[in-house]
PDB file of N, CA and C in Angstrom:
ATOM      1  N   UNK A   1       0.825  -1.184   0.000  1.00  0.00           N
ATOM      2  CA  UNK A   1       0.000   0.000   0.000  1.00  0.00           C
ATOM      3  C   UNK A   1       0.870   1.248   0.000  1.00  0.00           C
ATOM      4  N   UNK A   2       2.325   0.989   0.707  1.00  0.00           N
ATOM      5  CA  UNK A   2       3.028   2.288   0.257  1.00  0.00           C
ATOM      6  C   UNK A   2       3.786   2.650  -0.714  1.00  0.00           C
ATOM      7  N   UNK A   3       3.938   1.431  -1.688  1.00  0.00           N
ATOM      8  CA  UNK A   3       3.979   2.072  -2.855  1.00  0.00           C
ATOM      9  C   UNK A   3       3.034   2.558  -3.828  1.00  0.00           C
ATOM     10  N   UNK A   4       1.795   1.729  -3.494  1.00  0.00           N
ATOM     11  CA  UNK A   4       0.639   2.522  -4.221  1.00  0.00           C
ATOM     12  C   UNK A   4       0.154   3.855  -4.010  1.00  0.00           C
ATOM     13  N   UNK A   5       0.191   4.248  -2.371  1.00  0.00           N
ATOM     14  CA  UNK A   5       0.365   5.477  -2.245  1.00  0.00           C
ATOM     15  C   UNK A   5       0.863   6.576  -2.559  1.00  0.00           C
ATOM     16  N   UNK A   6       2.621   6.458  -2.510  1.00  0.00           N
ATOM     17  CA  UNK A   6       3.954   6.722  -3.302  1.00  0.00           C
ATOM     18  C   UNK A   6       3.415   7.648  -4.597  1.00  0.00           C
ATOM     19  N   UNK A   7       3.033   6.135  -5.601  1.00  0.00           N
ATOM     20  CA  UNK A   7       3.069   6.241  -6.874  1.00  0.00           C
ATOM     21  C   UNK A   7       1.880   6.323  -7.712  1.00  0.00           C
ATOM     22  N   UNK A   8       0.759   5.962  -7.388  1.00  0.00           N
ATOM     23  CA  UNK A   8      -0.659   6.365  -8.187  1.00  0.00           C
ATOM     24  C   UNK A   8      -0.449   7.700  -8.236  1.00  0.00           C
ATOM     25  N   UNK A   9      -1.524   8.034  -9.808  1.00  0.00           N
ATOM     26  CA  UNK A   9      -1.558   9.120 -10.152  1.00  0.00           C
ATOM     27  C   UNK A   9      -2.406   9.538  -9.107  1.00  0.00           C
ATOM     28  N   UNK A  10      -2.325  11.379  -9.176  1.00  0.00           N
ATOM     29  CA  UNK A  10      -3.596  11.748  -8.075  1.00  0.00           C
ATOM     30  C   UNK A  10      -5.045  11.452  -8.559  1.00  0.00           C
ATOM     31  N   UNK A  11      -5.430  11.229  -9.818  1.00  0.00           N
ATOM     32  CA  UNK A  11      -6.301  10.781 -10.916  1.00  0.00           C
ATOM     33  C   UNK A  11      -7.200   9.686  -9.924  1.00  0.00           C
ATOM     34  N   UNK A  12      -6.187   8.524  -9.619  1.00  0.00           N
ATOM     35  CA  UNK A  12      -6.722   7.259  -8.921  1.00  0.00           C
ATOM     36  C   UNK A  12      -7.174   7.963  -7.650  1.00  0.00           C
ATOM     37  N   UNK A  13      -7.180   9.079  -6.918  1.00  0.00           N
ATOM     38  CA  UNK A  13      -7.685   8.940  -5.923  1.00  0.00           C
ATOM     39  C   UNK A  13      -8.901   9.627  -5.772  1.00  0.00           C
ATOM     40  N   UNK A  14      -9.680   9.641  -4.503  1.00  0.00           N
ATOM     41  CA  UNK A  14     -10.731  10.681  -4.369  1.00  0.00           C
ATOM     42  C   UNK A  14      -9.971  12.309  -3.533  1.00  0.00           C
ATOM     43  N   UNK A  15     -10.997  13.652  -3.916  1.00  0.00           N
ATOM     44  CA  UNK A  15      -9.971  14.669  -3.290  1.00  0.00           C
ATOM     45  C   UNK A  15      -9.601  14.561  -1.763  1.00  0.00           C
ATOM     46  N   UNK A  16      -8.287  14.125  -2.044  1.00  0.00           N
ATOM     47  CA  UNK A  16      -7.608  14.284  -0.452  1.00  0.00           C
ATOM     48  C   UNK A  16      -7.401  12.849   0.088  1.00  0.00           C
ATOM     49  N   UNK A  17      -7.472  11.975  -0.988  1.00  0.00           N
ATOM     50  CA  UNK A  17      -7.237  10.176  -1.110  1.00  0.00           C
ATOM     51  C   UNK A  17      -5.990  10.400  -0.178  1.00  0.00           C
ATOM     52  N   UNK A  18      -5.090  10.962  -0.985  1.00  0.00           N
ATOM     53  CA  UNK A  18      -4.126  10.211  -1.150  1.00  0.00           C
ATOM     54  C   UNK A  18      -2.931  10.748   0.248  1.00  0.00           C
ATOM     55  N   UNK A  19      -3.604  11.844   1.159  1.00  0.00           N
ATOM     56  CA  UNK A  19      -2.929  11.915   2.412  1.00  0.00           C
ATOM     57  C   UNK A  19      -3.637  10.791   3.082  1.00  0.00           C
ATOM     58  N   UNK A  20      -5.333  10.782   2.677  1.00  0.00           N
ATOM     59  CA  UNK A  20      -6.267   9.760   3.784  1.00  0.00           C
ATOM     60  C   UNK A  20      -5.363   8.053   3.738  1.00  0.00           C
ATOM     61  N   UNK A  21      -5.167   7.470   2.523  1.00  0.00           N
ATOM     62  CA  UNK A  21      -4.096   6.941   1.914  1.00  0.00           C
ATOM     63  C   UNK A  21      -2.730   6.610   3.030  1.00  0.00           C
ATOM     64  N   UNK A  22      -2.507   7.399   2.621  1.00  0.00           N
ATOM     65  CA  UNK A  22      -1.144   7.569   3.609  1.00  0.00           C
ATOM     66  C   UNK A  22      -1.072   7.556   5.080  1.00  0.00           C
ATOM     67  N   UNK A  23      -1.925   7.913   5.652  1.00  0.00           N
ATOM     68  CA  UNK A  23      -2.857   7.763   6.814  1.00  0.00           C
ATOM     69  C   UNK A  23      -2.875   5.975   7.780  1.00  0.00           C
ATOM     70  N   UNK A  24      -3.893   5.749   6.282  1.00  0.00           N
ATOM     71  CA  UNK A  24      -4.118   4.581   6.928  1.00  0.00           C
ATOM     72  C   UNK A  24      -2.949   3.277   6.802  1.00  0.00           C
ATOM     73  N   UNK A  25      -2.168   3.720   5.745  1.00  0.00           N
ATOM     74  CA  UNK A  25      -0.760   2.442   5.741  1.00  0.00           C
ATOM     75  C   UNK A  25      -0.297   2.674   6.919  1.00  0.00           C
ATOM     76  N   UNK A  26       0.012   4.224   7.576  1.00  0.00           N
ATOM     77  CA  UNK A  26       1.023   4.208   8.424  1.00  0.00           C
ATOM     78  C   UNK A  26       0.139   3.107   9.919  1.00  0.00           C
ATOM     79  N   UNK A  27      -0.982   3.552   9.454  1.00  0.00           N
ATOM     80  CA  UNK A  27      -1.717   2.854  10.867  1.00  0.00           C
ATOM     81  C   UNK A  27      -1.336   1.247  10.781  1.00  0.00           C
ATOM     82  N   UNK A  28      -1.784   1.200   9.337  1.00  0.00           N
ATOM     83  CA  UNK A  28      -1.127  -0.549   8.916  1.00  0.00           C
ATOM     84  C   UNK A  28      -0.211  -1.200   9.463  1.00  0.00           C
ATOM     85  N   UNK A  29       0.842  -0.084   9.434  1.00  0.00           N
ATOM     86  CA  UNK A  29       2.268  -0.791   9.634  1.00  0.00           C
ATOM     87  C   UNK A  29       2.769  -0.961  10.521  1.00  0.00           C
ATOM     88  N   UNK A  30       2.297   0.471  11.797  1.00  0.00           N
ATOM     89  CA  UNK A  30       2.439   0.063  12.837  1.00  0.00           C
ATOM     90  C   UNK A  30       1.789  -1.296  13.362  1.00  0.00           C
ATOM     91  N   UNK A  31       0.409  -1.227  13.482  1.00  0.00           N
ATOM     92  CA  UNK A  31       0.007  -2.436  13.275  1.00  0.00           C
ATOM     93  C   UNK A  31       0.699  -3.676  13.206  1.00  0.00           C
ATOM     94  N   UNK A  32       0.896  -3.992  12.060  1.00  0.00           N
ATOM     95  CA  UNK A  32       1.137  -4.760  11.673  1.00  0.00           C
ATOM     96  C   UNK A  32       3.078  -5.479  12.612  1.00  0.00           C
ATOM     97  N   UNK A  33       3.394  -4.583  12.596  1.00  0.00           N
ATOM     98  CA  UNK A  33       4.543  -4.563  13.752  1.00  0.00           C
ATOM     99  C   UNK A  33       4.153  -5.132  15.366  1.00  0.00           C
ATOM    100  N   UNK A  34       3.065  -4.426  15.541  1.00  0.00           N
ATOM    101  CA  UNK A  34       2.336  -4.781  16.686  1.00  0.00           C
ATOM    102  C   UNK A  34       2.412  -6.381  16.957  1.00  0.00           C
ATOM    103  N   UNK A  35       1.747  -6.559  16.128  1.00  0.00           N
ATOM    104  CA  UNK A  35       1.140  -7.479  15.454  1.00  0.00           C
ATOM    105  C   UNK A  35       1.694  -9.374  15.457  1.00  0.00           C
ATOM    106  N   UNK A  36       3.136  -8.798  14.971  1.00  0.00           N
ATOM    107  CA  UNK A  36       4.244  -9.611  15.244  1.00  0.00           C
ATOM    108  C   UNK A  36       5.119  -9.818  16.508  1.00  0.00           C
ATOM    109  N   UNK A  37       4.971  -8.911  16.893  1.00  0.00           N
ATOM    110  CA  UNK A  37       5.034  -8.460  18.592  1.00  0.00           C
ATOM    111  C   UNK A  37       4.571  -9.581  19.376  1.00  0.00           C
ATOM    112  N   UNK A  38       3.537  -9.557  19.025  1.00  0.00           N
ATOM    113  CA  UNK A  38       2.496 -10.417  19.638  1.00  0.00           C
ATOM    114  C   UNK A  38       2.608 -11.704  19.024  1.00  0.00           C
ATOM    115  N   UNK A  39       2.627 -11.771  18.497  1.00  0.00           N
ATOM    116  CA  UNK A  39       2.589 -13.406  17.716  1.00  0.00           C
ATOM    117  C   UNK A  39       3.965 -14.195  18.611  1.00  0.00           C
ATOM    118  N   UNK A  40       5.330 -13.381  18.738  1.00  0.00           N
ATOM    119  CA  UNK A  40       6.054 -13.645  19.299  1.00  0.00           C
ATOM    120  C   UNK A  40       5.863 -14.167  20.668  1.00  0.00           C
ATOM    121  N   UNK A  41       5.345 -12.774  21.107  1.00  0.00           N
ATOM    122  CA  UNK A  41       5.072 -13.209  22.846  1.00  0.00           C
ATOM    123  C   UNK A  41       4.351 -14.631  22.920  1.00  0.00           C
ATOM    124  N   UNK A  42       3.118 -14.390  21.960  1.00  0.00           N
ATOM    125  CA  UNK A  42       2.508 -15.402  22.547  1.00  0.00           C
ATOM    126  C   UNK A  42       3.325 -17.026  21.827  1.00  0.00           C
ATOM    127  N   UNK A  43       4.161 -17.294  21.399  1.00  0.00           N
ATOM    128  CA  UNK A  43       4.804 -18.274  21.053  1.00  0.00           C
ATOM    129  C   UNK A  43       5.194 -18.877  23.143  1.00  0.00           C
ATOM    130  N   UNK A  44       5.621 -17.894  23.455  1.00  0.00           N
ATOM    131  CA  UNK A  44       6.735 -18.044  24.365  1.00  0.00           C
ATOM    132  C   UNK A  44       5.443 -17.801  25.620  1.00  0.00           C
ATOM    133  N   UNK A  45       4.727 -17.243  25.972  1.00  0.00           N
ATOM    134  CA  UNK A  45       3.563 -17.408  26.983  1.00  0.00           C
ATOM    135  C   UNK A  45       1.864 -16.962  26.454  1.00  0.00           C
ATOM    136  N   UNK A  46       1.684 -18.235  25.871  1.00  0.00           N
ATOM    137  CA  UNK A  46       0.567 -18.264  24.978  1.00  0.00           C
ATOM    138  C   UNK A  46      -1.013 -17.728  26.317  1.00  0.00           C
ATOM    139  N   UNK A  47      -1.566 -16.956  26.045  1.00  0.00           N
ATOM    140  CA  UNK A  47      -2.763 -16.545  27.285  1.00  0.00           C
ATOM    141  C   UNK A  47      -4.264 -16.108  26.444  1.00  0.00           C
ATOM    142  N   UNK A  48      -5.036 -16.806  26.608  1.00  0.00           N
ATOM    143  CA  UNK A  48      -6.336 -16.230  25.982  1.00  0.00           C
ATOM    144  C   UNK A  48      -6.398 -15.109  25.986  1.00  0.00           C
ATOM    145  N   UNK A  49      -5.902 -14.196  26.905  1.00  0.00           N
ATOM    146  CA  UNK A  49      -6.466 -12.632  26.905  1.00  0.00           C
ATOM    147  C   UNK A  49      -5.760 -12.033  25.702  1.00  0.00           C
ATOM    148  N   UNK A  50      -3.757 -12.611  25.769  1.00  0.00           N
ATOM    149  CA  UNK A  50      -3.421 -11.741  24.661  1.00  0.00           C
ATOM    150  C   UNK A  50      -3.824 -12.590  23.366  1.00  0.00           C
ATOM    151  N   UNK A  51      -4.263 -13.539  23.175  1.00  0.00           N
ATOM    152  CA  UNK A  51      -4.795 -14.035  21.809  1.00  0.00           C
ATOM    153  C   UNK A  51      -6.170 -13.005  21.495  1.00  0.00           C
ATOM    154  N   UNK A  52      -7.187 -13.142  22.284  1.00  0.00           N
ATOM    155  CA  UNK A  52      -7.963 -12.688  22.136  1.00  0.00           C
ATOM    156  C   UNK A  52      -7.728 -10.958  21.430  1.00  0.00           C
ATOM    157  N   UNK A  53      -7.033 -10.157  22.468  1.00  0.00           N
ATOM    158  CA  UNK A  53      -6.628  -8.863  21.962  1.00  0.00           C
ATOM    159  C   UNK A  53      -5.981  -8.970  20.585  1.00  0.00           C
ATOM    160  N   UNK A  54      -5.164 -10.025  20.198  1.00  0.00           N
ATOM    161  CA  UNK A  54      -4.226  -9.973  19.240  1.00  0.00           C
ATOM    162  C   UNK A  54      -5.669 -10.350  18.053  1.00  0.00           C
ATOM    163  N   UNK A  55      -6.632 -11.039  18.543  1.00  0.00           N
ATOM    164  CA  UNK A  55      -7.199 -11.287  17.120  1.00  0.00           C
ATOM    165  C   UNK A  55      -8.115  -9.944  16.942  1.00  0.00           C
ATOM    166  N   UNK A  56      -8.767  -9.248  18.387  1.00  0.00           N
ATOM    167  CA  UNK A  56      -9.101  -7.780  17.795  1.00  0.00           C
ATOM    168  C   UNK A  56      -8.436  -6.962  17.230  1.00  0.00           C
ATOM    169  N   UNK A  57      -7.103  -7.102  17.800  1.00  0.00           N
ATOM    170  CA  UNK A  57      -6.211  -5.975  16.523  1.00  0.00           C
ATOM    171  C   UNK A  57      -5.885  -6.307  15.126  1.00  0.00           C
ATOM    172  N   UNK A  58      -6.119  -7.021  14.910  1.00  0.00           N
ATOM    173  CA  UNK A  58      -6.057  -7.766  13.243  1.00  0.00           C
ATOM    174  C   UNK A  58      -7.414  -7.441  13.069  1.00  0.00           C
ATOM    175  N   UNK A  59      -8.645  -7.901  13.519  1.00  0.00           N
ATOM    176  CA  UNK A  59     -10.048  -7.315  12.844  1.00  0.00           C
ATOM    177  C   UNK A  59      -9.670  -5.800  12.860  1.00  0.00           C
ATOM    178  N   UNK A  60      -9.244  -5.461  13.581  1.00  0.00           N
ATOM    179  CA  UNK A  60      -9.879  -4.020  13.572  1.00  0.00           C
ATOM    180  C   UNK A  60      -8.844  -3.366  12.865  1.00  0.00           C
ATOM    181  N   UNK A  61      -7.727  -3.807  12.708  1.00  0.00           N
ATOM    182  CA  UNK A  61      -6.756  -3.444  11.671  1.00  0.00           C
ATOM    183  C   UNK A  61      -7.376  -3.058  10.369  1.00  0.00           C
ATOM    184  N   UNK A  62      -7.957  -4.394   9.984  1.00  0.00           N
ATOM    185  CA  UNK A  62      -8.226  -4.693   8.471  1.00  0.00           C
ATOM    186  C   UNK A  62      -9.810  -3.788   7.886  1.00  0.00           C
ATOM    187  N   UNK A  63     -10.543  -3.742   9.403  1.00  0.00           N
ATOM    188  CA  UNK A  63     -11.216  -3.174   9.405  1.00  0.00           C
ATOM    189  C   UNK A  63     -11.681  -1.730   9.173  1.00  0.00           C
ATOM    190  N   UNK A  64     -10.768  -0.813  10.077  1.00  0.00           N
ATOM    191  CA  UNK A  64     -10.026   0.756  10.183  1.00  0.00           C
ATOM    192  C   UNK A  64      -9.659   1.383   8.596  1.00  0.00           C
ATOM    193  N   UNK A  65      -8.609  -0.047   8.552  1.00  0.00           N
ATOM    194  CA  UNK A  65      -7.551   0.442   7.369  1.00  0.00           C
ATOM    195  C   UNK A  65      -8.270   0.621   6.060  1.00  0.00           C
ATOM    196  N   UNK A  66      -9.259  -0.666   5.957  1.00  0.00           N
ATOM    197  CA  UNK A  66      -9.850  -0.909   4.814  1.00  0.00           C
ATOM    198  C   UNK A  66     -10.837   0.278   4.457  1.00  0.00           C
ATOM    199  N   UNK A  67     -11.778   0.706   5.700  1.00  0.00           N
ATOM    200  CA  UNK A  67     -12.635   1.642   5.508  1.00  0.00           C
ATOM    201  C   UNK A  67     -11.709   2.851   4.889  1.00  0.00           C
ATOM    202  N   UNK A  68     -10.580   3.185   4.996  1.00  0.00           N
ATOM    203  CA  UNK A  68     -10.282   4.443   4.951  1.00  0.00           C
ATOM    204  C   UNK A  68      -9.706   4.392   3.673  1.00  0.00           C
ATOM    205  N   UNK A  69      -9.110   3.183   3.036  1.00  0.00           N
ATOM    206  CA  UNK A  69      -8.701   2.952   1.797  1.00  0.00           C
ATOM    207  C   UNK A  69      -9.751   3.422   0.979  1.00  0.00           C
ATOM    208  N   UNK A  70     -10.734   2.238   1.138  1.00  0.00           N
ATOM    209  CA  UNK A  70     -12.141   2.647   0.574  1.00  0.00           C
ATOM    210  C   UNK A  70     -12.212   3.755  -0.121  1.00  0.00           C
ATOM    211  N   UNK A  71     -12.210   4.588   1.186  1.00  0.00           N
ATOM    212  CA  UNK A  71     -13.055   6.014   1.160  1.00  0.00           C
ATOM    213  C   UNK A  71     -12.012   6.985   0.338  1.00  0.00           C
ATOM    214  N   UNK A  72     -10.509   6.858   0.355  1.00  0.00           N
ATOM    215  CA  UNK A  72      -9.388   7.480  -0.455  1.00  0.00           C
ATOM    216  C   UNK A  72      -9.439   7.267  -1.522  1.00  0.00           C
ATOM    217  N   UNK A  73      -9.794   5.988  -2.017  1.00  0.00           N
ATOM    218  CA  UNK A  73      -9.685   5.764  -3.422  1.00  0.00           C
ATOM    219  C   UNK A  73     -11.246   5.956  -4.137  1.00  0.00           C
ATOM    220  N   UNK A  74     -12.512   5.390  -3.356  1.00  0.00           N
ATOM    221  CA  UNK A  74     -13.508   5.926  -4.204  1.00  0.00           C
ATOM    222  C   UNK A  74     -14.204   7.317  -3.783  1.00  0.00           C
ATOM    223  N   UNK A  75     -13.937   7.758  -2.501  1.00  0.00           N
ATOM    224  CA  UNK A  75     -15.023   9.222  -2.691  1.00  0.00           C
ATOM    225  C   UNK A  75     -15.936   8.956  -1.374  1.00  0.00           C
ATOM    226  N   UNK A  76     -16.364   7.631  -1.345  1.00  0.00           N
ATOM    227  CA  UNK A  76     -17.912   7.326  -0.510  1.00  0.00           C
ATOM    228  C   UNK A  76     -17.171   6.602   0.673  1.00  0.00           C
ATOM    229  N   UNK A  77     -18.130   6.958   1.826  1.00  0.00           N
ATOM    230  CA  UNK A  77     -17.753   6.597   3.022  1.00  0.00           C
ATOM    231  C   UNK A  77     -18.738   5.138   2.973  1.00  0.00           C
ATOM    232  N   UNK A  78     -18.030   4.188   3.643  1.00  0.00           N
ATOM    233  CA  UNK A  78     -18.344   2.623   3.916  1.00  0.00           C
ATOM    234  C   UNK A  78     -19.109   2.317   5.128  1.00  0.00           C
ATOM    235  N   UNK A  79     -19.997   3.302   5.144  1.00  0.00           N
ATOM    236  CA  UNK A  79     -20.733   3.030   6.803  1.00  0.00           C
ATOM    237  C   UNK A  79     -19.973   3.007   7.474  1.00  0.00           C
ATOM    238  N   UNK A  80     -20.501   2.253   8.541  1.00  0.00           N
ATOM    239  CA  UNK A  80     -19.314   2.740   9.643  1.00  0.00           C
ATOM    240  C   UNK A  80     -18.215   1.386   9.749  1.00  0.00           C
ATOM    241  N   UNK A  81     -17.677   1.080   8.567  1.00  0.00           N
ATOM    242  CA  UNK A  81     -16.498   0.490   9.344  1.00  0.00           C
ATOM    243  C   UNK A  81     -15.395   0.591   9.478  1.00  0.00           C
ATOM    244  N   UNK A  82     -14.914   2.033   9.358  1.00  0.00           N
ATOM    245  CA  UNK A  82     -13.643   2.427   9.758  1.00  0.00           C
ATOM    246  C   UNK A  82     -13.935   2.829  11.333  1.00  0.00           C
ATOM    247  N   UNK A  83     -15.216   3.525  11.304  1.00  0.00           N
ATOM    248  CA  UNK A  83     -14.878   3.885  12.877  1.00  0.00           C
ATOM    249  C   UNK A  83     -15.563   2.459  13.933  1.00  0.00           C
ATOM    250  N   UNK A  84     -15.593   1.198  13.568  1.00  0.00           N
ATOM    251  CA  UNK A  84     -15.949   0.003  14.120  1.00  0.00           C
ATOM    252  C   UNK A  84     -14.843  -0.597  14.033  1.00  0.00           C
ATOM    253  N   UNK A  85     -13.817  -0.421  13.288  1.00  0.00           N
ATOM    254  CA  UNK A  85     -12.574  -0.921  13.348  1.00  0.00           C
ATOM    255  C   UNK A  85     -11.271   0.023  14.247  1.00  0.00           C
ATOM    256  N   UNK A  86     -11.809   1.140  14.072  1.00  0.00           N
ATOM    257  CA  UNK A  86     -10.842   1.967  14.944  1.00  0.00           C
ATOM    258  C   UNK A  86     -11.151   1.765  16.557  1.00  0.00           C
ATOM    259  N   UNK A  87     -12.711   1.319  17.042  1.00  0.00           N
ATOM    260  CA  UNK A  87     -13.176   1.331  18.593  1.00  0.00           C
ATOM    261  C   UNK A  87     -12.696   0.024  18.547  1.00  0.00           C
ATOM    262  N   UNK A  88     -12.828  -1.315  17.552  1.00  0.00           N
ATOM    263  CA  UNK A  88     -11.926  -2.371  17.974  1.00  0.00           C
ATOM    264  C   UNK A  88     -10.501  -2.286  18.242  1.00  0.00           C
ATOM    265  N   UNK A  89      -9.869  -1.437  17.835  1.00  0.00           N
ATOM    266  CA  UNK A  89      -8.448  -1.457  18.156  1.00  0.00           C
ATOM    267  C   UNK A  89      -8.416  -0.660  19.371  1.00  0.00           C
ATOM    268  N   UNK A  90      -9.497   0.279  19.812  1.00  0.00           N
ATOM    269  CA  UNK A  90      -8.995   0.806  21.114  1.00  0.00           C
ATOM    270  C   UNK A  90      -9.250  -0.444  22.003  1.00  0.00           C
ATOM    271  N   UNK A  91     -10.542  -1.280  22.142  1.00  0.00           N
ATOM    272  CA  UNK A  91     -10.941  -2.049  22.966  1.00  0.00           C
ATOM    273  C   UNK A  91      -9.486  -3.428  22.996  1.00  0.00           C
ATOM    274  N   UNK A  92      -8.979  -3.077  21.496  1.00  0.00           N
ATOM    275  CA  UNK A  92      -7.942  -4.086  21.645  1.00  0.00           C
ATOM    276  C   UNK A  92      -6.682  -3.905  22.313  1.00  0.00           C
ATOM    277  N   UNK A  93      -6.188  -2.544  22.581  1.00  0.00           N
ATOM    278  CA  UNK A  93      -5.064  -2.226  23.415  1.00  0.00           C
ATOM    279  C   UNK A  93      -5.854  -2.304  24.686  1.00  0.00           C
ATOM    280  N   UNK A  94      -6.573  -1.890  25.086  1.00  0.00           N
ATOM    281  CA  UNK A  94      -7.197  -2.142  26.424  1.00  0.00           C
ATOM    282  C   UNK A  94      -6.680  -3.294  26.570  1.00  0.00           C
ATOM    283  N   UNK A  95      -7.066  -4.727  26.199  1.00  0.00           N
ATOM    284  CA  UNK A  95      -7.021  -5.853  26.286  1.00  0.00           C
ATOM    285  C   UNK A  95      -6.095  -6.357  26.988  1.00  0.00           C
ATOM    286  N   UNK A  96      -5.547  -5.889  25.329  1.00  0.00           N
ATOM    287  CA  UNK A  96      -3.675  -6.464  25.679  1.00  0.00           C
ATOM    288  C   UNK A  96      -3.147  -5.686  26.883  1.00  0.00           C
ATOM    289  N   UNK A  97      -3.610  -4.674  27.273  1.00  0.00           N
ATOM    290  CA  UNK A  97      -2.790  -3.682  28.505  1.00  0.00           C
ATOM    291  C   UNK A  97      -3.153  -4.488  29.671  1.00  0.00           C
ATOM    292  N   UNK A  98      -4.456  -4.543  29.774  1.00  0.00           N
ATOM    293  CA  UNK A  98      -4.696  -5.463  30.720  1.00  0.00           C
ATOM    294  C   UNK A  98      -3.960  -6.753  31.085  1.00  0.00           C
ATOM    295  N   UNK A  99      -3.705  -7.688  30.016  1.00  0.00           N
ATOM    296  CA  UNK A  99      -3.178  -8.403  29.915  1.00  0.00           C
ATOM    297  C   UNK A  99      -2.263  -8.632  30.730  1.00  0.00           C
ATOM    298  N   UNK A 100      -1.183  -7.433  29.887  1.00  0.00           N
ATOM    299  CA  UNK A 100       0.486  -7.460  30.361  1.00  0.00           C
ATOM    300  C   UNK A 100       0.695  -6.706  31.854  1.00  0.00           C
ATOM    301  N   UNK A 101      -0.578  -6.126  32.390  1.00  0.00           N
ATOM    302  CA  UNK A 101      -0.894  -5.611  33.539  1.00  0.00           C
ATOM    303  C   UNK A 101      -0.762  -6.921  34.542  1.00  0.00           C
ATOM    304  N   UNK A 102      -1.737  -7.915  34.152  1.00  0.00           N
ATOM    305  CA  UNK A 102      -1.758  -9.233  34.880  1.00  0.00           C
ATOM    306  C   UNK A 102      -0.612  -9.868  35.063  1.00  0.00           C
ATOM    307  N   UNK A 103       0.181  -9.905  34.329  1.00  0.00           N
ATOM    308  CA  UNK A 103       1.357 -10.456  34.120  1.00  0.00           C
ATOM    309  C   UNK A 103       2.342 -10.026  34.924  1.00  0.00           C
ATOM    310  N   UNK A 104       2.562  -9.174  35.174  1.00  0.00           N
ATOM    311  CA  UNK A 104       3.495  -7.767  35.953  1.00  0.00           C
ATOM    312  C   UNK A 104       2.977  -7.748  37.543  1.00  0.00           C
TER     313      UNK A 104
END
């Protein structure tokens, strides 16, 4: 997505795609870093709570990100599932905080 961002014409986007665009990879990537974070930990102390959090932050990843792609590249907002994917990722750091709270 960040080279599509990068490199599409401004043509491909809707007005103001292509910061919204840029936006949502960066959320991606952190993410997605997160993400692996976690996959790690839980190799090494596997716990329903951080599985559980770890699989809301992937919905709500794909969820967030996707809505906002959406909406950059065609114009029209996707109901609400960017902002149903963005309250899953808050409810999902909650989670995991909790989690690593328990742990500590």
């Amino acid at each position: 997505m960040g080279a599509l961002t990068a490199h599409l014409p401004d043509t491909r986007f809707a007005q103001g795609g292509r910061a919204m665009a840029h936006n949502a990879m960066e959320v991606q990537m952190w993410h997605a870093l997160a993400l692996v974070v976690l996959g790690l930990t839980l190799t090494q102390r596997p716990t329903r709570l951080l599985a559980a959090g770890g699989c809301g932050l992937l919905l709500g990843t794909l969820l967030f990100c996707g809505g906002v792609y959406y909406t950059a590249f065609t114009g029209q907002h996707a109901a609400h599932i960017a902002p149903t994917g963005g309250s899953l990722l808050i409810v999902s750091w909650c989670v995991l905080a909790a989690s690593w709270a328990k742990r500590a």
